[in-house]
Protein backbone atom coordinates (compact mmCIF):
# COMPACT_ATOMS: atom_id res chain seq x y z
CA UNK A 1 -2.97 98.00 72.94
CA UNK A 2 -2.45 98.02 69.44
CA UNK A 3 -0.10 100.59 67.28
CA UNK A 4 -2.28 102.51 64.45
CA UNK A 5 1.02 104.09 63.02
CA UNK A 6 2.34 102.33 59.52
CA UNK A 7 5.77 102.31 57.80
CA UNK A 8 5.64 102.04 53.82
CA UNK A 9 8.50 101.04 52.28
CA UNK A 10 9.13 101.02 48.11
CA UNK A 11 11.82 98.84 46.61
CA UNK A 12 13.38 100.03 43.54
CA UNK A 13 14.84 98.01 40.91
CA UNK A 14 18.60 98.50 40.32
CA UNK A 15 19.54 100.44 36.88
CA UNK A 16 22.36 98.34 35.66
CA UNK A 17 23.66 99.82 32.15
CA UNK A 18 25.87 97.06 31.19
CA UNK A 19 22.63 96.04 28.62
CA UNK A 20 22.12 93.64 25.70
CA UNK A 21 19.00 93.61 23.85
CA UNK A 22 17.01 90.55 23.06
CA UNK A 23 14.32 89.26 21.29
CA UNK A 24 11.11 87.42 23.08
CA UNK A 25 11.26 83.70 23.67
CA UNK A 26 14.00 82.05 25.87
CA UNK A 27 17.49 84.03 26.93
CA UNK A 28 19.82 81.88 27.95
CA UNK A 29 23.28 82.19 28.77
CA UNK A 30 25.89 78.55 29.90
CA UNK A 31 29.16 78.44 31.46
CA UNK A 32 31.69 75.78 31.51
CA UNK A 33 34.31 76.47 33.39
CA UNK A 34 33.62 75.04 36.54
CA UNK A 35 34.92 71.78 37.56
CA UNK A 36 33.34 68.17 37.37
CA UNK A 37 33.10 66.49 40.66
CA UNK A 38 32.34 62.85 41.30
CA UNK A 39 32.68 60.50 44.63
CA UNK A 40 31.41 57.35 45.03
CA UNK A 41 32.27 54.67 48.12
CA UNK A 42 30.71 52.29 50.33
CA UNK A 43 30.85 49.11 52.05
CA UNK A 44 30.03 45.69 51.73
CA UNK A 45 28.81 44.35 54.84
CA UNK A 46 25.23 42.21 54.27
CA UNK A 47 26.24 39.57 56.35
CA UNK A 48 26.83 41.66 59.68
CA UNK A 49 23.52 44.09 59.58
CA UNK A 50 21.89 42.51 56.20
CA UNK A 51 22.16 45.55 53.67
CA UNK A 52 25.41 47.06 51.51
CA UNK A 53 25.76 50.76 52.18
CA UNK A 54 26.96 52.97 49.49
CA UNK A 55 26.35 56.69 48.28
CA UNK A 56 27.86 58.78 45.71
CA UNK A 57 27.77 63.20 44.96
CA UNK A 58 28.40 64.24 41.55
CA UNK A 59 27.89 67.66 39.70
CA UNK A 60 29.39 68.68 36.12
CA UNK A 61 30.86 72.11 35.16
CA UNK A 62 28.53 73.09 32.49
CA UNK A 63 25.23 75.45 33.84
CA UNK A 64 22.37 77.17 32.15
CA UNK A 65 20.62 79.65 33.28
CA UNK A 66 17.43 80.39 31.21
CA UNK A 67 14.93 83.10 30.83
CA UNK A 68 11.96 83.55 28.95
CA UNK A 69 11.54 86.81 27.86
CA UNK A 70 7.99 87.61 27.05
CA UNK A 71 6.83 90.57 24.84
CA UNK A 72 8.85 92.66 22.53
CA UNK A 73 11.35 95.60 23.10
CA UNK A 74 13.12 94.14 25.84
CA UNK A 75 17.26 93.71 27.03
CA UNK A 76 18.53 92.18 29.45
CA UNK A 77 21.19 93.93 32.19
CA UNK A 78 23.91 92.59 34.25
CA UNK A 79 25.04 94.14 37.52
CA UNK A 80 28.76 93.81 36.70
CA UNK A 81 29.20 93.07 33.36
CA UNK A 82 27.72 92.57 30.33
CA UNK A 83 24.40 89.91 30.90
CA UNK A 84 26.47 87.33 29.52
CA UNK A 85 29.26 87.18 32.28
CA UNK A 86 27.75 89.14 35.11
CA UNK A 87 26.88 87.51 38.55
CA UNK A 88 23.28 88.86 38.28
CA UNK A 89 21.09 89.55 35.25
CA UNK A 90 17.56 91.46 35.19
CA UNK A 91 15.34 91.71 32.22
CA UNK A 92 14.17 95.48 31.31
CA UNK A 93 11.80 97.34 28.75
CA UNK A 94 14.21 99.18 26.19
């Protein structure tokens, strides 16, 4: 038995206000404060299983985060701050 009933559902886009405008090409915004972060170790042992084992993580503070912004008349929005700073950006016609 199948169901012939159907459930629409429309997503919205947030309004954010906190708005910059910008031209077309790339938007991009970078942060450095973070931290850098580097480990490295291993261990030496060929002669007992025939291989050294090491292994290193590493990140650095700086991040960009890039959009390209296509067409004219356009700004972008952040949810909780201006799009520079906020914790999530959208793009939107003026």
């Amino acid at each position: 038995m199948y169901s012939t009933s159907t459930d629409t559902y429309t997503a919205t886009a947030p309004n954010w206000t906190q708005c910059a405008n910008v031209a077309s090409g790339d938007w991009y915004r970078t942060r450095t404060d973070g931290k850098d972060y580097y480990l490295e170790g291993g261990v030496k042992i060929k002669d007992v299983i025939g291989i050294d084992l090491s292994s290193q993580r590493a990140y650095v503070s700086t991040h960009k985060l890039i959009y390209n912004v296509s067409g004219s008349a356009k700004k972008m929005c952040g949810n909780n701050s201006t799009p520079a700073t906020a914790g999530k950006v959208q793009e939107k016609k003026r």
